[in-house]
Protein backbone atom coordinates (compact mmCIF):
# COMPACT_ATOMS: atom_id res chain seq x y z
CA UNK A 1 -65.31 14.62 -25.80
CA UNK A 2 -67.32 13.75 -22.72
CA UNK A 3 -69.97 16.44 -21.43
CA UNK A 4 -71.45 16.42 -18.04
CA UNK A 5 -73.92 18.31 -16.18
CA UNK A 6 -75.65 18.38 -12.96
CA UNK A 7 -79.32 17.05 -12.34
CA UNK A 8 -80.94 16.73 -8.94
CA UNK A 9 -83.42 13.85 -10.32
CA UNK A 10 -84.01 11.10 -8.39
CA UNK A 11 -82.09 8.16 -9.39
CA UNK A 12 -84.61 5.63 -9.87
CA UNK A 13 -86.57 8.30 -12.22
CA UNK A 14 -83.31 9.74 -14.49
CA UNK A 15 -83.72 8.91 -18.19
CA UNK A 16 -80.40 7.13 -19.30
CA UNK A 17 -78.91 4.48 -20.34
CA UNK A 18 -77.16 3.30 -17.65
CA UNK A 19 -77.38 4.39 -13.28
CA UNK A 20 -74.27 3.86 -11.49
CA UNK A 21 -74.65 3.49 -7.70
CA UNK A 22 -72.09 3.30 -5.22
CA UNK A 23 -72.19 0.04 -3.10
CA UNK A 24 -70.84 -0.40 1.13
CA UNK A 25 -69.55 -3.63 2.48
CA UNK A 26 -70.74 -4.72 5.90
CA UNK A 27 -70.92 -7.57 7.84
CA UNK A 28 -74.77 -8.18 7.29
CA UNK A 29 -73.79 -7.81 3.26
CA UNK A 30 -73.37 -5.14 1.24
CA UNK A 31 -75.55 -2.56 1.21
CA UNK A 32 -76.44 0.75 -1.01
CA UNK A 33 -75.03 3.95 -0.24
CA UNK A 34 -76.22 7.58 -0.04
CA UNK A 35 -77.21 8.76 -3.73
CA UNK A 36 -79.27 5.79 -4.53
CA UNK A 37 -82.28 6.32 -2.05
CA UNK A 38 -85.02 5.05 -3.34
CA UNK A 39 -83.53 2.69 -5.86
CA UNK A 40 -84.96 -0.25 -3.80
CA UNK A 41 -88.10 0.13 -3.48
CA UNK A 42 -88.46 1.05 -7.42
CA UNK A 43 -86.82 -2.71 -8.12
CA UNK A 44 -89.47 -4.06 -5.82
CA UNK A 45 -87.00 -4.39 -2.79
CA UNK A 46 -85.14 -6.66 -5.04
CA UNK A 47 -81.59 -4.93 -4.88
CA UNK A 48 -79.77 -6.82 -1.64
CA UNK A 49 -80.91 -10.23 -3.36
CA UNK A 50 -79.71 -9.26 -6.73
CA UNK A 51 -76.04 -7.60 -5.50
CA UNK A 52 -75.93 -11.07 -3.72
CA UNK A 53 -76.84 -13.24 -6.38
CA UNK A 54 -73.83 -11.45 -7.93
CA UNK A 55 -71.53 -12.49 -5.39
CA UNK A 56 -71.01 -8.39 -4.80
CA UNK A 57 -69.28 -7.18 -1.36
CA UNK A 58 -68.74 -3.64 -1.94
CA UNK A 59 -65.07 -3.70 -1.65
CA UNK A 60 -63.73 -0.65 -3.37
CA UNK A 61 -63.57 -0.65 -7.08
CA UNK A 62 -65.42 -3.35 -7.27
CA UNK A 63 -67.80 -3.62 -10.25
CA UNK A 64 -71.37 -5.42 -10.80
CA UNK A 65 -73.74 -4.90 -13.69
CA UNK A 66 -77.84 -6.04 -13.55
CA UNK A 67 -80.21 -5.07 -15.67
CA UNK A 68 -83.28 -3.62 -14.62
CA UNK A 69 -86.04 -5.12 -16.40
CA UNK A 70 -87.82 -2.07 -16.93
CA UNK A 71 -88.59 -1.50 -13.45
CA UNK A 72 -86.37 1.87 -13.99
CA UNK A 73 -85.78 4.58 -16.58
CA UNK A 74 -82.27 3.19 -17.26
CA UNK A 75 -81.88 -0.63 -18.44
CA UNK A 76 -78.73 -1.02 -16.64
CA UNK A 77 -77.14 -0.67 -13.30
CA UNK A 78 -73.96 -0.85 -12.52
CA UNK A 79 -73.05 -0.67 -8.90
CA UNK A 80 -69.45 -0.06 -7.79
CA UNK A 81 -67.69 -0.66 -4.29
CA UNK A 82 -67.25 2.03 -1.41
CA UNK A 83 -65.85 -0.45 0.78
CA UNK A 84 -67.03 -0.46 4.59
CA UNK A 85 -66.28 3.60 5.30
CA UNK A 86 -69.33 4.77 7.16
CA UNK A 87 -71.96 7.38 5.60
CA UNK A 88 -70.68 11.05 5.61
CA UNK A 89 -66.94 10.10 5.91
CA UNK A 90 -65.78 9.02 2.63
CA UNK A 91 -62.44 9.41 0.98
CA UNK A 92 -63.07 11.87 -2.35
CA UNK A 93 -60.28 10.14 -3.65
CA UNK A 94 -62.61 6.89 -3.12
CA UNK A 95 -65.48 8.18 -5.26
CA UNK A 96 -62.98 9.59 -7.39
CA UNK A 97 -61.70 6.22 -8.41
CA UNK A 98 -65.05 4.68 -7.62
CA UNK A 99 -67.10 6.89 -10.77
CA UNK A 100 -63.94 6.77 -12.41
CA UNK A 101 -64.03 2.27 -12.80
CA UNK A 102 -67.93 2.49 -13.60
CA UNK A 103 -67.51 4.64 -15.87
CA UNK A 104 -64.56 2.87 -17.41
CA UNK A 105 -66.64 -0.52 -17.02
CA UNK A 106 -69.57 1.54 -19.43
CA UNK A 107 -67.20 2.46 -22.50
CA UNK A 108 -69.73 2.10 -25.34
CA UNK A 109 -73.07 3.22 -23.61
CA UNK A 110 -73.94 6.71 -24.69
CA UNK A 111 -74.94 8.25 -21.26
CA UNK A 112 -74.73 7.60 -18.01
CA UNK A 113 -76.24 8.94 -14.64
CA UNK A 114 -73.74 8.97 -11.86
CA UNK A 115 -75.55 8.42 -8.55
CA UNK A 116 -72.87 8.20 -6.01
CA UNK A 117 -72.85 10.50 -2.91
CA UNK A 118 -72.40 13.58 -3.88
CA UNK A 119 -74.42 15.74 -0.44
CA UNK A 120 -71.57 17.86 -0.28
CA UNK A 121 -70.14 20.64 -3.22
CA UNK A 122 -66.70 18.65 -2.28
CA UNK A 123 -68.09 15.03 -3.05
CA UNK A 124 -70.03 16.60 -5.98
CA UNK A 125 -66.47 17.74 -7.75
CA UNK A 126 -64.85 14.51 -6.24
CA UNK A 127 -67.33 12.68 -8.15
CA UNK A 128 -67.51 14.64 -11.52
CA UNK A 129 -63.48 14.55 -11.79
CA UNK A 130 -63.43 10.86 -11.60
CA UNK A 131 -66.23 10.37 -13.92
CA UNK A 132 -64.48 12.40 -16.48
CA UNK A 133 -61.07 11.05 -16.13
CA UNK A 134 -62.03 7.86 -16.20
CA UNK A 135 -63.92 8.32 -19.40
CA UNK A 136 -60.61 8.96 -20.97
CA UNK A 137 -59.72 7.21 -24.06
CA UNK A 138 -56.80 7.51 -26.49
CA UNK A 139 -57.97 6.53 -29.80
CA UNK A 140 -56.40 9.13 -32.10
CA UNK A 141 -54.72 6.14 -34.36
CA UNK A 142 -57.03 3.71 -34.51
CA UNK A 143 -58.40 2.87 -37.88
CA UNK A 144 -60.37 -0.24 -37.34
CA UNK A 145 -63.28 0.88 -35.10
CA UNK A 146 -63.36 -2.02 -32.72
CA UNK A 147 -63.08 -0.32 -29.82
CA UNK A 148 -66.33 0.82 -27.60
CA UNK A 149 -66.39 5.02 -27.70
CA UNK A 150 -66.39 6.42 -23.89
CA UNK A 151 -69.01 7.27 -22.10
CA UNK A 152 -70.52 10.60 -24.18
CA UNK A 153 -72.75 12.56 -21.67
CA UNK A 154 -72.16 11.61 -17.85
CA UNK A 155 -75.24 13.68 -15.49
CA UNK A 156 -73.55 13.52 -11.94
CA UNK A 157 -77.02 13.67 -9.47
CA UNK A 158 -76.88 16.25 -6.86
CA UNK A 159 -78.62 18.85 -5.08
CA UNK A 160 -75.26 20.39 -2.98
CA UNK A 161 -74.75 23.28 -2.21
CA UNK A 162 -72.02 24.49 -4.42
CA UNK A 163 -72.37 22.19 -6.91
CA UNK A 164 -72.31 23.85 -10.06
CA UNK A 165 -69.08 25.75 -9.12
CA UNK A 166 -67.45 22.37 -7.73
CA UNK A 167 -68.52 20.75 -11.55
CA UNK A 168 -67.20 24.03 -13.45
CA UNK A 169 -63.65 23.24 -11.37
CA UNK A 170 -64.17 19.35 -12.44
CA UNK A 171 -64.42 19.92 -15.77
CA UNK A 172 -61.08 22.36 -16.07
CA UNK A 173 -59.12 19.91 -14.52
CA UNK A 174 -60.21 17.03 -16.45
CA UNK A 175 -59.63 19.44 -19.74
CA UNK A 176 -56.43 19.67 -18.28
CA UNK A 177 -55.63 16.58 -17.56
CA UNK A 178 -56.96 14.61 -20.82
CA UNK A 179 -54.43 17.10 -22.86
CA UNK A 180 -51.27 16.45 -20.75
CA UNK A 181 -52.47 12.59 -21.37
CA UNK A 182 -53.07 13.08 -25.31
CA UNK A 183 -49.66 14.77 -25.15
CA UNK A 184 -47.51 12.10 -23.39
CA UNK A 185 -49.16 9.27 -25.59
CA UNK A 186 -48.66 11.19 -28.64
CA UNK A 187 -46.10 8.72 -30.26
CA UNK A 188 -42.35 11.13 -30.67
CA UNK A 189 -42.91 11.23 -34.46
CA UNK A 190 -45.75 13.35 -33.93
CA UNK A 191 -44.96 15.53 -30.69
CA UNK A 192 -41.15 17.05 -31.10
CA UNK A 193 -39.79 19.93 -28.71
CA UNK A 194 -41.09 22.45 -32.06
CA UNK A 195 -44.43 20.80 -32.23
CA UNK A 196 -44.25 20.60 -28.26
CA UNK A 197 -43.74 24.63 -28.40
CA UNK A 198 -46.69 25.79 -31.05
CA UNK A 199 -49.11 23.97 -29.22
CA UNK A 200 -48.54 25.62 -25.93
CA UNK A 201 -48.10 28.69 -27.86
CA UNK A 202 -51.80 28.14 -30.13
CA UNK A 203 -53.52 26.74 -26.64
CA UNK A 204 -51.89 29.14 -24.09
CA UNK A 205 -52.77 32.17 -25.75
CA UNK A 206 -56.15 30.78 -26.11
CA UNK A 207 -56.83 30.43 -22.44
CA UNK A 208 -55.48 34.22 -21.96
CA UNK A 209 -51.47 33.28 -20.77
CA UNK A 210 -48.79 35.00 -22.28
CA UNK A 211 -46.43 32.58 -23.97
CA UNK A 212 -42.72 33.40 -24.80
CA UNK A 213 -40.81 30.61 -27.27
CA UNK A 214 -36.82 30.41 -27.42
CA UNK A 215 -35.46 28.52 -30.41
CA UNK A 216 -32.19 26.60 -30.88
CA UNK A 217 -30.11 30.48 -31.68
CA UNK A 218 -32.17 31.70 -28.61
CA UNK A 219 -30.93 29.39 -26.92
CA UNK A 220 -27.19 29.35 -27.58
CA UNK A 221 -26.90 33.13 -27.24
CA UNK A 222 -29.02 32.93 -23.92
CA UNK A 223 -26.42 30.57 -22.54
CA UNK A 224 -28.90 27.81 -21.89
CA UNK A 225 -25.66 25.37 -21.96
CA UNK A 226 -27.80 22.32 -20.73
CA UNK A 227 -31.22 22.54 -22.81
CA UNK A 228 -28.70 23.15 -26.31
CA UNK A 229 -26.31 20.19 -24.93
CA UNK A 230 -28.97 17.46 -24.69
CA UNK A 231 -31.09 18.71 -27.72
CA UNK A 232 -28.12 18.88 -29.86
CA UNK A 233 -27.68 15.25 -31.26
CA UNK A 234 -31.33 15.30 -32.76
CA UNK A 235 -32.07 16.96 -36.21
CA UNK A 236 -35.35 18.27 -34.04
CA UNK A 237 -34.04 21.23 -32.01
CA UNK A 238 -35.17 21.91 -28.59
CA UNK A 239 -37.04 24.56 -27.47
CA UNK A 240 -37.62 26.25 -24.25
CA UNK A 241 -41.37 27.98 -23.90
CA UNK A 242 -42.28 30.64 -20.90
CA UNK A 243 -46.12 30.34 -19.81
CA UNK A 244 -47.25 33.02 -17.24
CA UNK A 245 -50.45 34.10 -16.26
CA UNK A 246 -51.30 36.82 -13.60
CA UNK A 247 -53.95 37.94 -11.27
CA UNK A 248 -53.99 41.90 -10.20
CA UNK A 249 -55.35 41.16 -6.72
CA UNK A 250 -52.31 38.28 -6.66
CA UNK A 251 -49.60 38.65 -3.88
CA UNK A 252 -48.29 35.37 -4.35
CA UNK A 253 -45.90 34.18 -7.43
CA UNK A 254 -45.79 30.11 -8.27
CA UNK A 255 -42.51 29.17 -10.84
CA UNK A 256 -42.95 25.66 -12.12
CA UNK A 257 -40.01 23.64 -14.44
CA UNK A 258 -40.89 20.72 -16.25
CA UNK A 259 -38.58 18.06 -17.87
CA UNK A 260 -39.79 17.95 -22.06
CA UNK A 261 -38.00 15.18 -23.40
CA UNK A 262 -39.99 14.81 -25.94
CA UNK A 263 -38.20 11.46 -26.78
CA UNK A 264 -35.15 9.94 -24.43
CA UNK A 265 -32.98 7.25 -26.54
CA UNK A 266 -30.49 7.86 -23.49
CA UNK A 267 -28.07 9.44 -26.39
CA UNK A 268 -25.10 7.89 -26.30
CA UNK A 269 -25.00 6.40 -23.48
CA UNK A 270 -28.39 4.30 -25.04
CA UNK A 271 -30.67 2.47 -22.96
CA UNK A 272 -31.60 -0.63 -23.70
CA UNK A 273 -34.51 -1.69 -26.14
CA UNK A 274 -36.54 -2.59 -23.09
CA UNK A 275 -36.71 0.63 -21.56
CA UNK A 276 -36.79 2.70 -24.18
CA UNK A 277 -40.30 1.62 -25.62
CA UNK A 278 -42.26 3.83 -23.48
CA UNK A 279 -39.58 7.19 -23.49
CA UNK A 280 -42.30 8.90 -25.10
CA UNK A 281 -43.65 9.74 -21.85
CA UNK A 282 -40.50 11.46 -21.00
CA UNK A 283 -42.20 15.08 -21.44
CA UNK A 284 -44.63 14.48 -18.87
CA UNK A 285 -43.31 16.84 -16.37
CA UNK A 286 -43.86 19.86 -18.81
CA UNK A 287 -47.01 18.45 -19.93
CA UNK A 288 -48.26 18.57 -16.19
CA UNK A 289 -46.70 21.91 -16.39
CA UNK A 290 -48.54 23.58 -19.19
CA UNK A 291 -51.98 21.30 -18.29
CA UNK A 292 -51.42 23.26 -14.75
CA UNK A 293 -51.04 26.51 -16.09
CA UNK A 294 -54.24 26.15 -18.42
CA UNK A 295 -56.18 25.12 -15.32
CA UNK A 296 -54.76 28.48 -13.31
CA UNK A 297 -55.86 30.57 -15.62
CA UNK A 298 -59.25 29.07 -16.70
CA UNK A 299 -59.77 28.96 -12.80
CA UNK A 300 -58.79 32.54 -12.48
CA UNK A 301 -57.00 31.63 -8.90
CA UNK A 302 -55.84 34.71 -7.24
CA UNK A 303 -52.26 34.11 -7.63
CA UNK A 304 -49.29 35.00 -10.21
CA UNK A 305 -48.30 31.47 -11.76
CA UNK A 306 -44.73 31.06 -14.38
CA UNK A 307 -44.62 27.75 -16.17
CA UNK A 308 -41.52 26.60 -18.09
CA UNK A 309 -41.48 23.63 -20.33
CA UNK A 310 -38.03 22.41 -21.46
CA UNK A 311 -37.96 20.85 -24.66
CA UNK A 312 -35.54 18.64 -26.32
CA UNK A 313 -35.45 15.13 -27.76
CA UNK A 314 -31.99 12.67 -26.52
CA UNK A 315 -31.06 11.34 -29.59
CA UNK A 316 -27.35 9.62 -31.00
CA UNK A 317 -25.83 11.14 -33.41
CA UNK A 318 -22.42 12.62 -34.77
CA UNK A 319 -23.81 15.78 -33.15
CA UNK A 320 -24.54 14.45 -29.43
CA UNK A 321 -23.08 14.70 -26.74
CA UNK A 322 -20.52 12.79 -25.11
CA UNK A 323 -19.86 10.68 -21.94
CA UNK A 324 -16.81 13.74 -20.70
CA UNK A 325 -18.20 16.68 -22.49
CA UNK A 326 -18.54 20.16 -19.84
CA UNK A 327 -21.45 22.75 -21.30
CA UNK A 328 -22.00 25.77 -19.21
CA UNK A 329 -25.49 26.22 -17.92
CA UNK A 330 -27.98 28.93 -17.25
CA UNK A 331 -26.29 29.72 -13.77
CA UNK A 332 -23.15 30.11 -15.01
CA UNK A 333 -21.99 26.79 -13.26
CA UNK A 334 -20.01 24.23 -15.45
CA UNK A 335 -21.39 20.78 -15.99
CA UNK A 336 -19.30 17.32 -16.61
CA UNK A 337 -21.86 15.21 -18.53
CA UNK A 338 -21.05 11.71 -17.22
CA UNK A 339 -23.68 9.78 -18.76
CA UNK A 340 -26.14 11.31 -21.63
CA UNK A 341 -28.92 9.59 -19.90
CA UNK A 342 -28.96 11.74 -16.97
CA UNK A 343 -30.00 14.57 -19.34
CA UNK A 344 -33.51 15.51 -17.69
CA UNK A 345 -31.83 17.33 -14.81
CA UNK A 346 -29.60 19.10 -17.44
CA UNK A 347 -32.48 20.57 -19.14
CA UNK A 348 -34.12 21.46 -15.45
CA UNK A 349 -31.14 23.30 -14.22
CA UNK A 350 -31.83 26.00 -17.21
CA UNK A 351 -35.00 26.20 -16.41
CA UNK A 352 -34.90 26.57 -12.53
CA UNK A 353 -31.95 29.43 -13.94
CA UNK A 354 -34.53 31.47 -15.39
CA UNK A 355 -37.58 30.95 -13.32
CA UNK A 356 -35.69 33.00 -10.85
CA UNK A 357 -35.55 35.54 -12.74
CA UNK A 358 -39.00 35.98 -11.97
CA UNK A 359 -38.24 35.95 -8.38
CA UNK A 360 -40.70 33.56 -7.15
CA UNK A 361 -42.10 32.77 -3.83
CA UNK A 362 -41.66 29.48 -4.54
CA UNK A 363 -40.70 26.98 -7.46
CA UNK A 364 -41.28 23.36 -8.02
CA UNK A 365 -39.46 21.32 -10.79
CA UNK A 366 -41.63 18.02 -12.16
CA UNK A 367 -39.97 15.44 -13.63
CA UNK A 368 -39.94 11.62 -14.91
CA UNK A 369 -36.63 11.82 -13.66
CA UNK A 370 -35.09 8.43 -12.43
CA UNK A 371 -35.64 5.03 -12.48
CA UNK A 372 -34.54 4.98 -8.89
CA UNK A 373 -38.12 6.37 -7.86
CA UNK A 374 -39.56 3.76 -9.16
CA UNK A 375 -37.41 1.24 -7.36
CA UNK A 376 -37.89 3.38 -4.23
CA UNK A 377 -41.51 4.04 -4.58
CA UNK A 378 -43.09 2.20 -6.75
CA UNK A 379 -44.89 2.99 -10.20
CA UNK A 380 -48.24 4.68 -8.41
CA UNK A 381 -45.83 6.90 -5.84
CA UNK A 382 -44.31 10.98 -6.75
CA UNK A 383 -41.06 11.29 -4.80
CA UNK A 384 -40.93 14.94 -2.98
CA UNK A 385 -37.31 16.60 -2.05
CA UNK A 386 -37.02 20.34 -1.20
CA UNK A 387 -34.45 22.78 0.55
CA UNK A 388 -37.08 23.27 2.66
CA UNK A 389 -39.04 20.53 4.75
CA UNK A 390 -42.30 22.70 5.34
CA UNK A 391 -42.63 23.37 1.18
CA UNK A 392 -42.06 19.28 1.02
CA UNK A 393 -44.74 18.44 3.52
CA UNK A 394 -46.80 21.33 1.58
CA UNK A 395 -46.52 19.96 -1.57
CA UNK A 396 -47.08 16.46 -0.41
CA UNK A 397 -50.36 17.35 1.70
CA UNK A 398 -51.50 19.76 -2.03
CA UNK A 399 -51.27 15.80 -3.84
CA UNK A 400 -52.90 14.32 -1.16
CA UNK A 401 -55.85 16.72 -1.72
CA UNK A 402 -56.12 15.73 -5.50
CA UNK A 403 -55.73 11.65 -4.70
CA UNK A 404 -52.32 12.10 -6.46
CA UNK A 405 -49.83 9.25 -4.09
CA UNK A 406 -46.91 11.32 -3.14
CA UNK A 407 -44.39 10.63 -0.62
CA UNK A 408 -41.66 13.14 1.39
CA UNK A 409 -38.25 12.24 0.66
CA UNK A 410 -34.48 13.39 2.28
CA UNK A 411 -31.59 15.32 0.38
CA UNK A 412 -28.62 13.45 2.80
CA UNK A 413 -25.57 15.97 2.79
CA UNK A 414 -23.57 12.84 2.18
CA UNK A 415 -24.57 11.70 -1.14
CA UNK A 416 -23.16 15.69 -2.54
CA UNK A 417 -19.46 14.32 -2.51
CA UNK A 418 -20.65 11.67 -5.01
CA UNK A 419 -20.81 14.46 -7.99
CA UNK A 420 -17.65 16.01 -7.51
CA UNK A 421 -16.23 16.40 -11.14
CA UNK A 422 -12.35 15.80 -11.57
CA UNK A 423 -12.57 18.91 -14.34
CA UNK A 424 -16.48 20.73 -13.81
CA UNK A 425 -17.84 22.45 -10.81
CA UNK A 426 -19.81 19.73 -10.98
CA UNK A 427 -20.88 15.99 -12.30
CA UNK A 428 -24.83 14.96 -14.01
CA UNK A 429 -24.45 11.06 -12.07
CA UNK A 430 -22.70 9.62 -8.98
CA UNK A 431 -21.28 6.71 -9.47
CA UNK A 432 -22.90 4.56 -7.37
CA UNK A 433 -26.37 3.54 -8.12
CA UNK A 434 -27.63 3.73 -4.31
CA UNK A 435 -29.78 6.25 -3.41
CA UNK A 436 -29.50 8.02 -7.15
CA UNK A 437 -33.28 9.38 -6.46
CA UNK A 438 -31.67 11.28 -4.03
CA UNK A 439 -28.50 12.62 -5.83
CA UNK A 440 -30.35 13.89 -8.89
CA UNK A 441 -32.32 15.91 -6.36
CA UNK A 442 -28.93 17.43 -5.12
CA UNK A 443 -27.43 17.91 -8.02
CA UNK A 444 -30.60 20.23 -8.72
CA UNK A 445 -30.69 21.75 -5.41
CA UNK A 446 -26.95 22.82 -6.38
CA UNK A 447 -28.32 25.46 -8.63
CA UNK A 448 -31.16 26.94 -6.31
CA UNK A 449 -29.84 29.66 -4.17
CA UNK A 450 -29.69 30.24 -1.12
CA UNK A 451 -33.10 31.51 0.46
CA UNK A 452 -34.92 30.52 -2.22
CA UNK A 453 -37.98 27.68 -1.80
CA UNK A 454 -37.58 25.07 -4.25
CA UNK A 455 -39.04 21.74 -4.63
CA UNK A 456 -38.57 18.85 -6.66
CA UNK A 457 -41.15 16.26 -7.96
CA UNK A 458 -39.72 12.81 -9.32
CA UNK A 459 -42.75 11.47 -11.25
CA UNK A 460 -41.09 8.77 -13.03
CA UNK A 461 -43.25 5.72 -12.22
CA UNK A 462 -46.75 8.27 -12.38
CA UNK A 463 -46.11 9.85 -15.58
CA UNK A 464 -47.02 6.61 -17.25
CA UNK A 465 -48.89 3.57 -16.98
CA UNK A 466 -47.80 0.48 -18.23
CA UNK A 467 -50.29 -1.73 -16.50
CA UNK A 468 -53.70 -2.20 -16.53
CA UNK A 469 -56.47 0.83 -15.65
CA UNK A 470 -57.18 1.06 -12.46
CA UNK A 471 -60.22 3.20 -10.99
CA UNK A 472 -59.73 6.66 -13.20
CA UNK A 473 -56.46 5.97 -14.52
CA UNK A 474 -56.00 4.84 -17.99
CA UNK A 475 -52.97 2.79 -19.46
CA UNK A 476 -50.71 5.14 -20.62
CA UNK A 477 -49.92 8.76 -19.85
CA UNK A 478 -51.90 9.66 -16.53
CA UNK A 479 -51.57 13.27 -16.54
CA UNK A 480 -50.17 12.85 -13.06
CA UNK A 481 -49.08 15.64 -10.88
CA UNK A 482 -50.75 17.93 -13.16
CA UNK A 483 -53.87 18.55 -9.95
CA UNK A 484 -51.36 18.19 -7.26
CA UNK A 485 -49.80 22.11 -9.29
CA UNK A 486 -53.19 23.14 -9.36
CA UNK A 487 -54.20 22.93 -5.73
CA UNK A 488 -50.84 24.30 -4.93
CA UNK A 489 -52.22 27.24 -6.81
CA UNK A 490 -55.08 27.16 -4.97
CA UNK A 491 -53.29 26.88 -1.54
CA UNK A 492 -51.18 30.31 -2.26
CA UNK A 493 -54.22 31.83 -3.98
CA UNK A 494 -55.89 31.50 -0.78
């Protein structure tokens, strides 16, 4: 596990093993930024010469490595693009990403000094959260040892005001974040809706939620028709687990729903080989779920927070479902299962059922719902519905904050008529395939009442990498969404 700490050292004095420095482009060449001051003069006024000798032009990301020569502490520097954003008005999601690739582009040096600007208690936590994420690696099942070991102590140089508090916040949501990615790579094997339910049970109590667990009998005698439907064709039941945590000076309560499928087959409607490789990640919504809640009540925010994680795995069978089956959900509302691959929302609607129970001010389902949002939006881009346009634009503007890409999306009235059932008060799929993003949003919507504020993030493409890194995202589960929940909390706990 990666430690940091603060240290208001100069950089060209630290003792480490490697000094990353953040690097502007500009017409006259590139040029260092605020954070390395006095890094010149200690290389002997060498350091324009040397970045271009590299060919470096401080376009963001980029990444150049020197070595010193003993003229510093550290025998390496590694100096990463800003891109041409003047001093005092940078992006934190730019040194996010920015400490995030160096750090990356150091996997196998034991520490490193992180000497980007960081003037501000803002740019300081901007700063530390990249550095940590991006010192993620997933190596739980590798035998052979060939792989370089992340970064193992990062020291993030500043002297802001604020700083330590902005580093203790870092840290929690990086904790939170590296589980909800250990979780979604987890191969199925290892992480079923059971397994899924101890450890939020073993880790909630831990960080002081309380934690209620409803098992398969639960479940059928609660009359949660849509969690028991799509969990019924595995011989791993699912599972439906209740975080909460509460503040007594809270006036303000948050629900939050994730989709568990802990593996998706597509049942029997199966998807093909293709796209079924990386189902796995299919449980990211209630990972970024329980990561959020952890981070809520580590934080202590001021504000009442529900979590529900809805566990099942979609697996053929004699048992499964079929293509024409009707359960009865939560609501009481009846259900014409169309295709067995439209089972997230299934599983939702039983959650959004109870989490009103708890009569929220607000609740927000997360999801790797649909392909369709990644046709719409791309693999890097959340899609945001709501009942209500002001919660959409909040919840977009609370990603924004984190540097988690989310975009505002419609529910058209229209697309409704496309899930009549001919025998259910209502159908899982419409079937045309245009604008399906959409229409699993209304079919959700269906079951929030009236006057209640609901939400509904499709994560699809987020959940899970399947590309290269980039900046402090790893290849594989991303813990998306799981900071854009968290600074939602923060908004109502403010």
């Amino acid at each position: 596990m990666t430690t940091v700490r603060l240290d208001s050292t100069a950089p060209a004095s630290i003792d480490t093993d490697a000094l990353i420095i953040g690097i502007h482009s500009g017409p006259d060449g590139p040029r260092p930024a605020s954070g390395a001051e006095g890094l010149d003069e200690a290389l002997g006024g060498k350091l324009a010469a040397t970045l271009g000798a590299l060919g470096v032009k401080g376009k963001p990301g980029e990444i150049a490595k020197f070595p010193t020569f003993g003229a510093l502490p550290a025998p390496v520097v590694v100096a990463v693009g800003l891109g041409d954003a003047p001093a005092g008005d940078l992006d934190p999601e730019t040194l996010r990403r920015a400490a995030g690739a160096a750090v990356r582009a150091l996997a196998g040096t034991a520490r490193a000094a992180v000497a980007l600007p960081a003037g501000t208690g803002g740019e300081t936590g901007a700063v530390a959260v990249g550095a940590l994420l991006g010192a993620y690696d997933f190596t739980r099942y590798r035998t052979n040892g060939d792989r370089p070991a992340p970064v193992a102590e990062l020291t993030v140089l500043s002297g802001a005001e604020g700083g330590a508090e902005a580093l203790a916040r870092a840290e929690v949501l990086a904790a939170s974040v590296t589980l909800v990615r250990d979780l979604v790579n987890t191969p199925p094997s290892d992480l079923w809706p059971a397994r899924f339910a101890e450890i939020a049970e073993e880790t909630g109590t831990e960080a002081g939620l309380s934690v209620e667990v409803l098992d398969e009998k639960a479940l059928r005698e609660g009359g949660y028709g849509g969690i028991v439907a799509v969990g019924q064709g595995s011989a791993r039941p699912p599972r439906l687990v209740r975080l909460a945590y509460s503040h007594p000076e809270a006036d303000k309560t948050l629900a939050f729903v994730g989709k568990g499928i802990t593996f998706d087959s597509g049942g029997l409607s199966l998807k093909p080989a293709a796209a079924m490789d990386w189902m796995k990640s299919d449980m990211g919504g209630a990972g970024a779920v329980f990561g959020a809640l952890l981070a809520i009540a580590r934080l202590g925010l001021k504000v009442n927070a529900v979590g529900y994680l809805c566990l099942a795995e979609n697996m053929p069978s004699g048992t499964a479902q079929r293509p024409s089956d009707v359960f009865t959900s939560y609501s009481g509302k009846t259900v014409e299962v169309l295709d067995t691959d439209a089972e997230g929302r299934l599983v939702l609607i039983d959650g959004i059922g109870r989490a009103l129970e708890d009569a929220p001010d607000v609740i927000v389902d997360v999801a790797t719902l649909t392909g369709a949002q990644i046709v719409a939006l791309g693999w890097r881009t959340a899609g945001v519905m709501s009942n209500d346009d002001a919660l959409r634009d909040e919840v977009v503007r609370a990603a924004a904050d984190q540097g988690e890409a989310a975009w505002g999306m419609p529910l058209p009235e229209e697309l409704r008529k496309g899930l009549d059932s001919a025998v259910a008060d209502i159908a899982n799929l419409q079937p045309e395939r245009w604008g399906s993003m959409l229409a699993a949003g209304i079919f959700l919507k269906e079951f929030v009442p009236d006057g209640t504020r609901w939400a509904h993030i499709d994560m699809a493409g987020p959940g899970f990498n399947k590309g290269e890194a980039h900046g402090y995202t790893p290849k594989g589960g991303t813990g998306a969404i799981t900071r854009t929940l968290v600074g939602l909390a923060e908004r109502y706990a403010r």
